[in-house]
N, C-alpha and C. Protein backbone atom coordinates (compact mmCIF):
# COMPACT_ATOMS: atom_id res chain seq x y z
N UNK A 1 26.36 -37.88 14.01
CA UNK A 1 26.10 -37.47 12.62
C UNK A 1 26.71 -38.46 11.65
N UNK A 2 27.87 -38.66 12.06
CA UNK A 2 28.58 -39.54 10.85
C UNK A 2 27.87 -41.27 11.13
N UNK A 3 27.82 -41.81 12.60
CA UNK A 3 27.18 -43.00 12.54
C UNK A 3 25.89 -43.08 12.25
N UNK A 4 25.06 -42.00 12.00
CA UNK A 4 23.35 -42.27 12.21
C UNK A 4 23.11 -41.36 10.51
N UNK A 5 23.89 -40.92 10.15
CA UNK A 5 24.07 -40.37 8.80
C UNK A 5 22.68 -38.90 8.71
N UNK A 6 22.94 -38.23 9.81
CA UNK A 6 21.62 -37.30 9.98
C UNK A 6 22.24 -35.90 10.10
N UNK A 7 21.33 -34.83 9.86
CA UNK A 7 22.13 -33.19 10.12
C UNK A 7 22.60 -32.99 11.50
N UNK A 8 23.60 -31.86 11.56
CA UNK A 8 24.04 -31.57 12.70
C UNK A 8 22.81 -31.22 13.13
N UNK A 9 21.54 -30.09 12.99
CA UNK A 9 20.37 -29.36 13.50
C UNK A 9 19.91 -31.11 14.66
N UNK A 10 19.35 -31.98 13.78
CA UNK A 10 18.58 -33.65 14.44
C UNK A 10 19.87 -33.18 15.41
N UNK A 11 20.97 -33.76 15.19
CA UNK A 11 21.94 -34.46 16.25
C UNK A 11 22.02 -33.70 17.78
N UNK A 12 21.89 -32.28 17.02
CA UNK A 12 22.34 -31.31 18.54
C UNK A 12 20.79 -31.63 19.20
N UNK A 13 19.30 -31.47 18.09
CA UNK A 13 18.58 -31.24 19.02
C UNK A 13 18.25 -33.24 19.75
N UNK A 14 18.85 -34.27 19.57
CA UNK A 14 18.69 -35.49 20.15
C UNK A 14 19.26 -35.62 21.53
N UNK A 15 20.65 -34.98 21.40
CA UNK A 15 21.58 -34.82 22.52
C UNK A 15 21.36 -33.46 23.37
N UNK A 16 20.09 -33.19 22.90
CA UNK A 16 20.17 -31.58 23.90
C UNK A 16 21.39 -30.21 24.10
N UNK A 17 21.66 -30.63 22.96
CA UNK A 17 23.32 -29.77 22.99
C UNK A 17 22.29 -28.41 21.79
N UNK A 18 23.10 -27.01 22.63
CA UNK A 18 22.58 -26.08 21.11
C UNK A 18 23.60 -25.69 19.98
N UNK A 19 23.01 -25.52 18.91
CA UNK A 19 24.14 -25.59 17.34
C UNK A 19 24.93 -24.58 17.65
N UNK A 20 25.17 -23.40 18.45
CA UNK A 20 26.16 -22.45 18.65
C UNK A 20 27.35 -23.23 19.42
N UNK A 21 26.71 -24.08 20.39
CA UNK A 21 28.19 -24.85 21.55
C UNK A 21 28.47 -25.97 20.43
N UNK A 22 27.93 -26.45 19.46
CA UNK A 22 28.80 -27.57 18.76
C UNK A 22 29.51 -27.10 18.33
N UNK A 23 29.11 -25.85 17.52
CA UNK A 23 30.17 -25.11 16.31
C UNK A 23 31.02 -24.38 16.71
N UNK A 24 31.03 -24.10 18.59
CA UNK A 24 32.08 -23.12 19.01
C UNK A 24 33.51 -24.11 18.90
N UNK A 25 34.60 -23.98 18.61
CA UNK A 25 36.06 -24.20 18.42
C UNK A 25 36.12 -24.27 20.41
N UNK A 26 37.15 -25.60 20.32
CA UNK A 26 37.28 -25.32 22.06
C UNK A 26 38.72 -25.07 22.20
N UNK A 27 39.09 -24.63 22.98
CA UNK A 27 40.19 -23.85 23.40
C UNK A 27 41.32 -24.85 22.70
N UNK A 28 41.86 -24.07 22.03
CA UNK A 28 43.79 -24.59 21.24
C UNK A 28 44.30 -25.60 22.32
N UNK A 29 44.56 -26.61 22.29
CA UNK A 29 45.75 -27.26 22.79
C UNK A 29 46.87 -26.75 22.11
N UNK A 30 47.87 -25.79 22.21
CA UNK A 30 48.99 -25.06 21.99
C UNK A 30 50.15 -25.06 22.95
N UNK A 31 51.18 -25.12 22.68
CA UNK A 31 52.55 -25.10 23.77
C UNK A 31 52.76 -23.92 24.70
N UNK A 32 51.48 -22.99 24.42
CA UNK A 32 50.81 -21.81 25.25
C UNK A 32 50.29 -22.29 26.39
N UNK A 33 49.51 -23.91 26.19
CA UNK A 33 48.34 -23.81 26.85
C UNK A 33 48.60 -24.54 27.97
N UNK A 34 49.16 -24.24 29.89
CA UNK A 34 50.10 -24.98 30.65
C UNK A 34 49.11 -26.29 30.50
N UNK A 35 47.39 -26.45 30.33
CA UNK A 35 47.32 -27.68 31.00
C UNK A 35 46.52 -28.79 29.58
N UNK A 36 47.52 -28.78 28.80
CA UNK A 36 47.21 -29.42 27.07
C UNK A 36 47.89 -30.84 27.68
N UNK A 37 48.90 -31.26 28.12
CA UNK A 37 49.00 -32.30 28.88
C UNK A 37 48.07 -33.24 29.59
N UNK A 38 47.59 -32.60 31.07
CA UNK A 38 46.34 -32.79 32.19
C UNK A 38 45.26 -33.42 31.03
N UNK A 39 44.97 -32.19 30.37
CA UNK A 39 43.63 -32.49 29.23
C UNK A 39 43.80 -34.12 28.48
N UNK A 40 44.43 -34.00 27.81
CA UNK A 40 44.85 -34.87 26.91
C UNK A 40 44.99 -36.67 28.14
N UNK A 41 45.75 -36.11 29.01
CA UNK A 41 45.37 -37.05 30.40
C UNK A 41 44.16 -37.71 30.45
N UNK A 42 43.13 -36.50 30.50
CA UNK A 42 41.75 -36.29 31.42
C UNK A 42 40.91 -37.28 30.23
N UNK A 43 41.25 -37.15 29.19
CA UNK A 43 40.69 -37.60 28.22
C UNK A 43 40.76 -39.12 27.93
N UNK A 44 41.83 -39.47 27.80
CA UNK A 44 42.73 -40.72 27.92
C UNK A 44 41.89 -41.79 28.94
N UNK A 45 41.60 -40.86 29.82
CA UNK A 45 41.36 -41.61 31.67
C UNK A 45 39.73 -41.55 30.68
N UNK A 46 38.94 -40.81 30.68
CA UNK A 46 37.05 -41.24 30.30
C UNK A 46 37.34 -41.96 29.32
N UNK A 47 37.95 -42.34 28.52
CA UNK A 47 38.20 -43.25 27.67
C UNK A 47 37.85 -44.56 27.74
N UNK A 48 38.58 -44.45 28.80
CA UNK A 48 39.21 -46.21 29.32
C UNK A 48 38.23 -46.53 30.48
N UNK A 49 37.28 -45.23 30.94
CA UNK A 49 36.69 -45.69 32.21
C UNK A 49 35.77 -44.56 32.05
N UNK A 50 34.55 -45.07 30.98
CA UNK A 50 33.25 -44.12 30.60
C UNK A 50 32.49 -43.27 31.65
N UNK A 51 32.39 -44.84 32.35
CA UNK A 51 31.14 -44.70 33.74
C UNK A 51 32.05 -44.03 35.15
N UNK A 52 33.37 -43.33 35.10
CA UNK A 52 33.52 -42.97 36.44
C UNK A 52 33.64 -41.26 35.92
N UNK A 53 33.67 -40.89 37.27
CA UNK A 53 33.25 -39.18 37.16
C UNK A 53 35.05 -38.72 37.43
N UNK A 54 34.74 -37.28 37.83
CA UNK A 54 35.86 -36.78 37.82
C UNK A 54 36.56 -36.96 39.15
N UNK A 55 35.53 -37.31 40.18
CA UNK A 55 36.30 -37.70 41.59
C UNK A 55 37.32 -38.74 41.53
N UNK A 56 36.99 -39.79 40.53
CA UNK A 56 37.73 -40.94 40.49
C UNK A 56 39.16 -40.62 39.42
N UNK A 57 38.96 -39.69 38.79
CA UNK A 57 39.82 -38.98 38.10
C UNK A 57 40.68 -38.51 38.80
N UNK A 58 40.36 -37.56 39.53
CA UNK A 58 41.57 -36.85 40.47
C UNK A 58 42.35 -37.80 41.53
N UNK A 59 41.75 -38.90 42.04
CA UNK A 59 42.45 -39.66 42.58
C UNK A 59 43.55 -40.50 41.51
N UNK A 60 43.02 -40.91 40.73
CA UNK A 60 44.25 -41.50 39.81
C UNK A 60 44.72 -40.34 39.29
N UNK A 61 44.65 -39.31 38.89
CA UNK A 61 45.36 -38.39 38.42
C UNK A 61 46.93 -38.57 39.86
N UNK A 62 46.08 -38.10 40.44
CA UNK A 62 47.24 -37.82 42.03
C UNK A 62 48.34 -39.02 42.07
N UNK A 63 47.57 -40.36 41.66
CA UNK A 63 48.29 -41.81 41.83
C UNK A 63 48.70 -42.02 40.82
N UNK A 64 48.94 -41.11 39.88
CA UNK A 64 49.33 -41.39 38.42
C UNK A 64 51.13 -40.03 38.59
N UNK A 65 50.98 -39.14 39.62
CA UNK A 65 52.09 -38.19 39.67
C UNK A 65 51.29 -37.10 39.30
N UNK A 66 50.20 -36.64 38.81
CA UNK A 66 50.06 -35.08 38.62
C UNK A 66 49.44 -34.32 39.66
N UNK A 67 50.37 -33.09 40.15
CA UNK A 67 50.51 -31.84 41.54
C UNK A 67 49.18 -31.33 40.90
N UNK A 68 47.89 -31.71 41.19
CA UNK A 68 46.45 -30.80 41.23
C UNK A 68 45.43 -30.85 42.23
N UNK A 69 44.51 -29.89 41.86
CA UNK A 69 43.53 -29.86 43.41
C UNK A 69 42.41 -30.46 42.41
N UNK A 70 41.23 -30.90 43.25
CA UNK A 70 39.93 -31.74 42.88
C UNK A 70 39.53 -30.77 42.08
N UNK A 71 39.50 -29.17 42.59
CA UNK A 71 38.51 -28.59 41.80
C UNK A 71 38.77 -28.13 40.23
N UNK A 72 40.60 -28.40 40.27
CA UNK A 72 40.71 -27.84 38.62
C UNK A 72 40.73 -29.06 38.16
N UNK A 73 40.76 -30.27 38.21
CA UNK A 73 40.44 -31.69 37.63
C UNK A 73 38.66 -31.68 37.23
N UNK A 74 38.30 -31.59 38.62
CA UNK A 74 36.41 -30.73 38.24
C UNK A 74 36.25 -29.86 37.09
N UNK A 75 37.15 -28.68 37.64
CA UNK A 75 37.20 -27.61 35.79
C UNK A 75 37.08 -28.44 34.68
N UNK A 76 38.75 -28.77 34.55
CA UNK A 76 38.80 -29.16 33.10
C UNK A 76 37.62 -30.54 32.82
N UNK A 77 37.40 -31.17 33.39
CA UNK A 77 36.45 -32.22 33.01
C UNK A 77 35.29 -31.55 32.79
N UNK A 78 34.55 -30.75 33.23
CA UNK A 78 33.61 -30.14 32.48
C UNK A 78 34.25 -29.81 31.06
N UNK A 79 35.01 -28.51 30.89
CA UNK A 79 35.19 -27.96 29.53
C UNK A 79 35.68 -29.04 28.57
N UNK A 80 36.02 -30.18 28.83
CA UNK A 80 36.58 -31.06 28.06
C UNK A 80 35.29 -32.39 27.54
N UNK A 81 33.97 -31.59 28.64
CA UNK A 81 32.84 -32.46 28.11
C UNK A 81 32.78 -33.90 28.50
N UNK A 82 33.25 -34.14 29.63
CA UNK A 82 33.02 -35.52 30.17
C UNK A 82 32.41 -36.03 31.33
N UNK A 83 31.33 -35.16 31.17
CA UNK A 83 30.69 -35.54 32.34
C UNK A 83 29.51 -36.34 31.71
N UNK A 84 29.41 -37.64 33.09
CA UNK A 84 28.18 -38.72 32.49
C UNK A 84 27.37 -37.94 32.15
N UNK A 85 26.22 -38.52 31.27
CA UNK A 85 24.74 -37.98 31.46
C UNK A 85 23.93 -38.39 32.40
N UNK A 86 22.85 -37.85 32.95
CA UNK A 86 21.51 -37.69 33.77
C UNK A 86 20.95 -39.71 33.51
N UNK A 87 20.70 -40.13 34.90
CA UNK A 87 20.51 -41.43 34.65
C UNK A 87 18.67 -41.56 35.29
N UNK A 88 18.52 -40.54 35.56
CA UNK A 88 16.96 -40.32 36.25
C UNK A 88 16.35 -38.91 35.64
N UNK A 89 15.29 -38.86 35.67
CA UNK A 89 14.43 -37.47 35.34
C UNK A 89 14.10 -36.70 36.11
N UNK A 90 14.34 -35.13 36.61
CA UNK A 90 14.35 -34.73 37.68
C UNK A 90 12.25 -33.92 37.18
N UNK A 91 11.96 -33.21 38.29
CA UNK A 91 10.39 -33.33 38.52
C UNK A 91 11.06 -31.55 37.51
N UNK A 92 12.07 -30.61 37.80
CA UNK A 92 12.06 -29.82 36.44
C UNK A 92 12.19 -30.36 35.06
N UNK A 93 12.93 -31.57 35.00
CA UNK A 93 12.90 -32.05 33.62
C UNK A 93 11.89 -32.11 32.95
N UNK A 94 11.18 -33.00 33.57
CA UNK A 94 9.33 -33.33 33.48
C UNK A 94 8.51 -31.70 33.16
N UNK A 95 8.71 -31.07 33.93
CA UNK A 95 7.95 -29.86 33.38
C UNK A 95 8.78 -29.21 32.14
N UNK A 96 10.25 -28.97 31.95
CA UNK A 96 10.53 -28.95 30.63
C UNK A 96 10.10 -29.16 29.67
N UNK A 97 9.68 -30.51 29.59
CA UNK A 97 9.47 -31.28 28.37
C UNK A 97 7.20 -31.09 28.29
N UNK A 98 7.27 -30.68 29.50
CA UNK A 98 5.42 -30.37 28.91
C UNK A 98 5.34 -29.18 28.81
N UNK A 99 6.13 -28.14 29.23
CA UNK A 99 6.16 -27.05 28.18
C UNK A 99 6.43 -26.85 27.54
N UNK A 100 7.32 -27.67 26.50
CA UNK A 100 7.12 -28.02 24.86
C UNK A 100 6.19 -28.47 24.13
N UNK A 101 6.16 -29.58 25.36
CA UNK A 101 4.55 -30.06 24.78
C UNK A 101 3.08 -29.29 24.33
N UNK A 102 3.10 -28.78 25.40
CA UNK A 102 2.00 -27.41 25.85
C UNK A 102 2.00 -26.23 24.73
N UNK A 103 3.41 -25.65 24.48
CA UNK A 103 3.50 -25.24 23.34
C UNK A 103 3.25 -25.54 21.81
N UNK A 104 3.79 -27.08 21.47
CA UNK A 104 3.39 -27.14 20.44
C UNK A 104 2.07 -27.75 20.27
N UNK A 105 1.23 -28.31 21.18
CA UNK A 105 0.06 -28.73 21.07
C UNK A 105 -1.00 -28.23 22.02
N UNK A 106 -1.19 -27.22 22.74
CA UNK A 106 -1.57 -26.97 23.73
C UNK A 106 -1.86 -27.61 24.92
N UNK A 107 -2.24 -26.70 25.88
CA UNK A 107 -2.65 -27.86 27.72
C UNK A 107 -3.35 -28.48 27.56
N UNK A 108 -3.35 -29.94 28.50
CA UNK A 108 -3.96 -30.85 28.37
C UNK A 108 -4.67 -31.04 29.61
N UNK A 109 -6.17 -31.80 29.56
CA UNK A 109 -6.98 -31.79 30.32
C UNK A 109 -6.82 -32.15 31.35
N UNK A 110 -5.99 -33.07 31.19
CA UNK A 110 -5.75 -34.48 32.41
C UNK A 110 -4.36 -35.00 32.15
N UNK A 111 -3.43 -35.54 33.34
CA UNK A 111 -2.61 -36.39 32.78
C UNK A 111 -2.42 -37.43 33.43
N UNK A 112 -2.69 -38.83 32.85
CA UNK A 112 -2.86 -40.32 33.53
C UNK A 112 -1.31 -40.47 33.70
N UNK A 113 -1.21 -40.78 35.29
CA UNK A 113 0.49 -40.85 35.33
C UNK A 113 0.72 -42.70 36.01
N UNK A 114 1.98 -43.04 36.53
CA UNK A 114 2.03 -43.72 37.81
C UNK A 114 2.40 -42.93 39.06
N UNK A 115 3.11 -43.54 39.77
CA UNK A 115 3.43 -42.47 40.95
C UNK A 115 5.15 -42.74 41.32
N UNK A 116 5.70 -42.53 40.22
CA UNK A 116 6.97 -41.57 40.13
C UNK A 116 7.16 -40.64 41.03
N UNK A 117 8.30 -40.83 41.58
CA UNK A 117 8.71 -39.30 42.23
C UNK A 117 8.61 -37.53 41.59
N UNK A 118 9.02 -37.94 40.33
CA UNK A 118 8.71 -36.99 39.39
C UNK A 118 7.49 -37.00 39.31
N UNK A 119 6.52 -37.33 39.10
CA UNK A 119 5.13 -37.45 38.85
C UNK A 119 4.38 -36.81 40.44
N UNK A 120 4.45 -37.00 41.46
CA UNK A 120 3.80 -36.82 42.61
C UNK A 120 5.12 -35.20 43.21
N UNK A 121 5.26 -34.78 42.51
CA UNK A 121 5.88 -33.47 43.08
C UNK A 121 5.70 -32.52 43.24
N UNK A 122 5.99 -31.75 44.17
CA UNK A 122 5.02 -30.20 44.32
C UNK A 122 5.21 -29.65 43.27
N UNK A 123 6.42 -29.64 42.52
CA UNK A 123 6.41 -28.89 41.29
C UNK A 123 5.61 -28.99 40.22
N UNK A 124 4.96 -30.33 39.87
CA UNK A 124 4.31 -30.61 38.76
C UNK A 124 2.76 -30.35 39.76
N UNK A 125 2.43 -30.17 40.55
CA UNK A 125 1.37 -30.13 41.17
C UNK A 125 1.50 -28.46 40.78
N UNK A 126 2.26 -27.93 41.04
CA UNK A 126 2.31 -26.34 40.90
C UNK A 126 1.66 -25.85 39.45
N UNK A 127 3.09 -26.39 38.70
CA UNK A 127 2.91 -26.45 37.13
C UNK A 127 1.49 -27.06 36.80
N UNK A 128 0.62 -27.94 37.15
CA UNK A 128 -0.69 -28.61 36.47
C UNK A 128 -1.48 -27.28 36.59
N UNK A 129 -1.72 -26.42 37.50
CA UNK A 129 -2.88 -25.53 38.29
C UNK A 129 -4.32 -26.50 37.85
N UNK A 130 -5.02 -26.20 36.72
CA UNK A 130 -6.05 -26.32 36.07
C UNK A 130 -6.32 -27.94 35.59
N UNK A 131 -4.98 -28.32 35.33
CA UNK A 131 -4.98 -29.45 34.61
C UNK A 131 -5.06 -30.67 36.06
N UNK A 132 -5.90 -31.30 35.52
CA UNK A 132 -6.34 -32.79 36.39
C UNK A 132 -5.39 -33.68 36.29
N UNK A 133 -4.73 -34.63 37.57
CA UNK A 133 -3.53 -35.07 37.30
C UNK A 133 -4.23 -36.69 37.81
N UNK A 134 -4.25 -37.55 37.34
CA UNK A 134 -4.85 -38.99 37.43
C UNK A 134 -3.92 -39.76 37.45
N UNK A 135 -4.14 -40.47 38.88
CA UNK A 135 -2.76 -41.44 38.95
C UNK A 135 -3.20 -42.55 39.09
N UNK A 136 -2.29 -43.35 38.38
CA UNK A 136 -3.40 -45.16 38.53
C UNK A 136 -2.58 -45.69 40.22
N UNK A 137 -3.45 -46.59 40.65
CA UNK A 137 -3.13 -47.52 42.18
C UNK A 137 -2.10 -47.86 41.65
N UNK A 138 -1.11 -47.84 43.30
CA UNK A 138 0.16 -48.48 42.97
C UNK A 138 0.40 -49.56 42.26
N UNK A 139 1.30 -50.36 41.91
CA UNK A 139 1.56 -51.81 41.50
C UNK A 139 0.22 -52.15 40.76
N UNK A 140 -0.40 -51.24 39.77
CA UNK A 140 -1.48 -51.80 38.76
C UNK A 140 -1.52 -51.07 37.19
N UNK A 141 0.04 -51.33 36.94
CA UNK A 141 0.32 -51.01 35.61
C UNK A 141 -0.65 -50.92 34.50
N UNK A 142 -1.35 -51.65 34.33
CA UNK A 142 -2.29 -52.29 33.11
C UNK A 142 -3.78 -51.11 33.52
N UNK A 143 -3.70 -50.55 34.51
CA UNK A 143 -4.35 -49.53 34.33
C UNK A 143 -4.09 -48.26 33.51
N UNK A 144 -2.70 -48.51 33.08
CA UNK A 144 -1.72 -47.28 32.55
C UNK A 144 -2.14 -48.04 30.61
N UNK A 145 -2.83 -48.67 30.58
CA UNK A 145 -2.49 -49.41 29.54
C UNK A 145 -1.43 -48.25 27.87
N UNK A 146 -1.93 -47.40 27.35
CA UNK A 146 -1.55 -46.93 26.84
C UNK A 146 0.15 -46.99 26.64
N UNK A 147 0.43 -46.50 28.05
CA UNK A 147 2.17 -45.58 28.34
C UNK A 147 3.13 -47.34 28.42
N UNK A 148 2.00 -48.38 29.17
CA UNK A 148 2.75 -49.99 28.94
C UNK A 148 2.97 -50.23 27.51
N UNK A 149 1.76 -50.07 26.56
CA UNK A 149 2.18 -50.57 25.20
C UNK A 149 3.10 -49.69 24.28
N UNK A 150 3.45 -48.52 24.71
CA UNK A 150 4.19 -48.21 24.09
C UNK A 150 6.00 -48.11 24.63
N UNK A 151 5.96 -48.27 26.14
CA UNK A 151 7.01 -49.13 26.44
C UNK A 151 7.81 -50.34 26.15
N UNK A 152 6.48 -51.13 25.77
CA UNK A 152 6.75 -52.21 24.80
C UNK A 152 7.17 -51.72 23.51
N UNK A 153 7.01 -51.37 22.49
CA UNK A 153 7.32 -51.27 21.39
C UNK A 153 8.73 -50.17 21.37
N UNK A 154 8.99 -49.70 22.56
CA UNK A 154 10.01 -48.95 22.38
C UNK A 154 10.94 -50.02 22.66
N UNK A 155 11.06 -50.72 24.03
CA UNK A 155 11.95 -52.39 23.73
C UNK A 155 11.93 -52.90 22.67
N UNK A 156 11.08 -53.59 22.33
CA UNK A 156 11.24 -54.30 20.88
C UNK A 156 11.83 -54.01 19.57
N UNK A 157 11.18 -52.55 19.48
CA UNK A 157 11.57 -52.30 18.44
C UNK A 157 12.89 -51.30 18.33
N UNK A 158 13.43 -50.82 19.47
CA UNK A 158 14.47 -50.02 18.88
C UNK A 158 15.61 -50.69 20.40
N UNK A 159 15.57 -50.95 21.58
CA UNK A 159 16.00 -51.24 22.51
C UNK A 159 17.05 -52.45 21.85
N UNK A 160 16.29 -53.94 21.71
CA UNK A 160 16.40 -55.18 22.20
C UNK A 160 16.82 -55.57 20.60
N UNK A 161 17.05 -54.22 19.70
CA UNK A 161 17.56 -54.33 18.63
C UNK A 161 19.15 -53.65 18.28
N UNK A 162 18.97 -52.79 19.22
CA UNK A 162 20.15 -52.36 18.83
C UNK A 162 21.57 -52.67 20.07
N UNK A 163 22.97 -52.38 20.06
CA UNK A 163 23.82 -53.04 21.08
C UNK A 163 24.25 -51.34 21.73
N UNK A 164 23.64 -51.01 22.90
CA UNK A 164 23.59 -50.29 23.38
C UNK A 164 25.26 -49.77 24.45
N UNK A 165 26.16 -48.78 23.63
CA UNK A 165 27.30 -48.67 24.68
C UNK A 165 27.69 -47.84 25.88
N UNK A 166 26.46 -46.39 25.73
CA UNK A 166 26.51 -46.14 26.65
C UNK A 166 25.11 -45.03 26.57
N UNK A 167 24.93 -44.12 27.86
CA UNK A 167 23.75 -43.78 27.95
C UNK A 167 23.56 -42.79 26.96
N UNK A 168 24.95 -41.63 26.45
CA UNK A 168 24.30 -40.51 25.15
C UNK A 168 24.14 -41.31 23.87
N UNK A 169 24.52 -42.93 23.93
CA UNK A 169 24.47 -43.27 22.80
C UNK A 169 22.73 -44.04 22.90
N UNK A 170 22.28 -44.40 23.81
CA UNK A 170 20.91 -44.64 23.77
C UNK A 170 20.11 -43.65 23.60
N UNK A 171 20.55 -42.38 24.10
CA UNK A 171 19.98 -41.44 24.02
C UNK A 171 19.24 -40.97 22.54
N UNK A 172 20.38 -40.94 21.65
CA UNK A 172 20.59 -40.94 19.97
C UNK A 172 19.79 -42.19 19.52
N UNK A 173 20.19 -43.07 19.75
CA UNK A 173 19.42 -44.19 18.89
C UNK A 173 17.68 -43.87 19.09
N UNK A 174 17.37 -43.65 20.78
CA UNK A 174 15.77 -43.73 21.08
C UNK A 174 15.72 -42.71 20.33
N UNK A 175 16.36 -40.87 20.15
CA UNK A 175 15.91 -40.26 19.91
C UNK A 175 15.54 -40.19 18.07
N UNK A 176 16.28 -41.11 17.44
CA UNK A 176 15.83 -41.26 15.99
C UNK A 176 14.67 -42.07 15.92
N UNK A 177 14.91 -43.19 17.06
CA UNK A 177 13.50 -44.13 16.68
C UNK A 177 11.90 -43.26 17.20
N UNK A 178 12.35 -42.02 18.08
CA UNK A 178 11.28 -41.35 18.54
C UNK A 178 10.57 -40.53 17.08
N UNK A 179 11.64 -40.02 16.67
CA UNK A 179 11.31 -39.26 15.22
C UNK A 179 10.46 -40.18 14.38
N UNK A 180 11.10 -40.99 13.98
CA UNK A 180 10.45 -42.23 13.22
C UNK A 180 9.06 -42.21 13.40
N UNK A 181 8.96 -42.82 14.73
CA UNK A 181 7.65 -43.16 15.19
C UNK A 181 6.48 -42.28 15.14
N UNK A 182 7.09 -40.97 15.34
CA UNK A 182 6.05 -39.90 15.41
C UNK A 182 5.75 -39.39 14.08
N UNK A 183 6.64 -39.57 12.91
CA UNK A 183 6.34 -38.87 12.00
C UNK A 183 6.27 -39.99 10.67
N UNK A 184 7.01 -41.10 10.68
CA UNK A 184 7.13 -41.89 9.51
C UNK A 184 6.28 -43.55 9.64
N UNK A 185 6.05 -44.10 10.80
CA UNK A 185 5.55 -44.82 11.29
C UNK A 185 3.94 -45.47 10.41
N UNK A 186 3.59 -46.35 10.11
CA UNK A 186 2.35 -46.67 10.07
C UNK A 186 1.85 -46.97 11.34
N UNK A 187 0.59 -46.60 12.10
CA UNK A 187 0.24 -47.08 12.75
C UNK A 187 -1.86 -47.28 12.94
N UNK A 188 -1.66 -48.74 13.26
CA UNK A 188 -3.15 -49.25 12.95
C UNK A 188 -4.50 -48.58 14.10
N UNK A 189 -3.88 -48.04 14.54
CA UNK A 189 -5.17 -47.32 14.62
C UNK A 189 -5.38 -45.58 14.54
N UNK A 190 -4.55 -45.45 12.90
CA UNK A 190 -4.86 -44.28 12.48
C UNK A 190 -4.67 -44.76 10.43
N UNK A 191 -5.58 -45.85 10.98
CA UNK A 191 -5.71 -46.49 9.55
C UNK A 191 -4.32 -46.73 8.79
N UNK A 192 -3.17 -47.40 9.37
CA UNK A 192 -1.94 -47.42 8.83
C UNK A 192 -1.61 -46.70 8.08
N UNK A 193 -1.71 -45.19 8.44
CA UNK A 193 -1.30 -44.42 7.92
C UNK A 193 0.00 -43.31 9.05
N UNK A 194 1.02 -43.05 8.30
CA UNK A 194 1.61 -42.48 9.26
C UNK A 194 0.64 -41.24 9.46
N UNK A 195 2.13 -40.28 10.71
CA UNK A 195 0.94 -39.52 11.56
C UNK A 195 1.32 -38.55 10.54
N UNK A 196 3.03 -38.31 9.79
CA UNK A 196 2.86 -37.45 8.77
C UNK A 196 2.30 -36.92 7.81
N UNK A 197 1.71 -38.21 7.32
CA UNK A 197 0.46 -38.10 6.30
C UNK A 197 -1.17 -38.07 6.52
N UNK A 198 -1.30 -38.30 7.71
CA UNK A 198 -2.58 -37.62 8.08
C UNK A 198 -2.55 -36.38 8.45
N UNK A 199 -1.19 -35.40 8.96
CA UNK A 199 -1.34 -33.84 9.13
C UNK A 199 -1.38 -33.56 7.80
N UNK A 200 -0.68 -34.12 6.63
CA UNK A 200 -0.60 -33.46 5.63
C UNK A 200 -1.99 -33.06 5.05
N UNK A 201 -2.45 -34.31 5.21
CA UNK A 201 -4.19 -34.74 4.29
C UNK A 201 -5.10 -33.85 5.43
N UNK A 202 -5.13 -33.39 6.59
CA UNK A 202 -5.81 -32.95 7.45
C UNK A 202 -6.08 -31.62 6.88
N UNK A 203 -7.80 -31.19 6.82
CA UNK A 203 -7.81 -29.86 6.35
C UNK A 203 -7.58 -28.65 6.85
N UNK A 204 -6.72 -27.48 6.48
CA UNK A 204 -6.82 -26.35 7.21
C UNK A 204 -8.17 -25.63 7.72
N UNK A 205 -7.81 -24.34 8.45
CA UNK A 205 -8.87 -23.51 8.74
C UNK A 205 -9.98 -22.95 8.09
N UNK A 206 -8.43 -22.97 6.49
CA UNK A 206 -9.67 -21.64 5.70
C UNK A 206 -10.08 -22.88 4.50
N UNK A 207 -9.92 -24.33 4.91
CA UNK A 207 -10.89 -25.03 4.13
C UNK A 207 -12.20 -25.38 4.38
């Protein structure tokens, strides 16, 4: 919020976080609290070492002097919010995100894929029923042409521009340049007009 200068509502929904867990208060570090120490530790340690998990934690914890077991080092690193993010898309993710889709625009006829693991899964085979699922030949990208050119322009224009430090922070940057694109964008073959201003100008029902 403060680096991208946007509402908390954008920020939680970029990072997938919901506005009740931002705004909840997390537990007092207080001279009550036996493990405000550990924490403050736990914190210190993702700091200095983004990309390791909590396994690598509890071992230096142990080699550092603190008497704990893996699984309350596991605890508190969850509640303290330091766990990496997701570096692949799982085949539920994928249906997540097209039943949003589906929702706000309805089912779609067909969907031209490659052959992703996510893409070729019983689950999305489940989830399609009706819907036709079209997969281009292996190793023949440029059959995909569409999903390539806009891979491209997501490099160019928001990737290979900005200095990327870690994955929730790419996350944020793509997810503003996604906004952008979809709603503020000129683009030439919708007469350089954004897409905002052609829903606007688009006539209703009862016109």
């Amino acid at each position: 919020m403060r680096v991208f200068d946007i509402s908390e509502r954008l920020a939680c929904r970029l990072v997938g976080l919901a506005g009740s867990s931002f705004r909840r208060p997390l537990n007092p570090d207080t001279v009550d609290n036996p493990d405000k120490a550990l924490r403050a530790w736990l914190r210190a340690f993702a700091r200095k070492h983004a990309r390791w998990g909590y396994r690598r934690a509890y071992v230096e914890a142990r080699n550092d002097g603190w008497v704990v077991n893996h699984k309350k080092i596991q605890r508190l690193w969850g509640k303290e919010g330091l766990r990496v993010v997701e570096y692949s898309i799982t085949a539920n993710d994928l249906i997540d995100q097209l039943d949003v889709l589906t929702i706000e625009h309805g089912s779609p006829k067909a969907l031209r894929m490659d052959n992703g693991p996510e893409f070729i899964s019983k689950a999305l085979r489940e989830w399609a029923n009706e819907v036709d699922l079209v997969f281009i030949p292996p190793g023949q990208p440029w059959r995909n042409g569409f999903i390539e050119s806009f891979n491209g322009r997501v490099r160019d224009d928001c990737l290979r521009v900005n200095q990327v430090y870690s994955l929730s922070y790419a996350k944020g940057i793509i997810g503003i340049w996604k906004e952008d694109y979809n709603s503020a964008r000129p683009h030439s073959s919708l007469g350089y007009l954004a897409q905002r201003v052609l829903l606007k100008s688009a006539p209703t029902n009862n016109q």
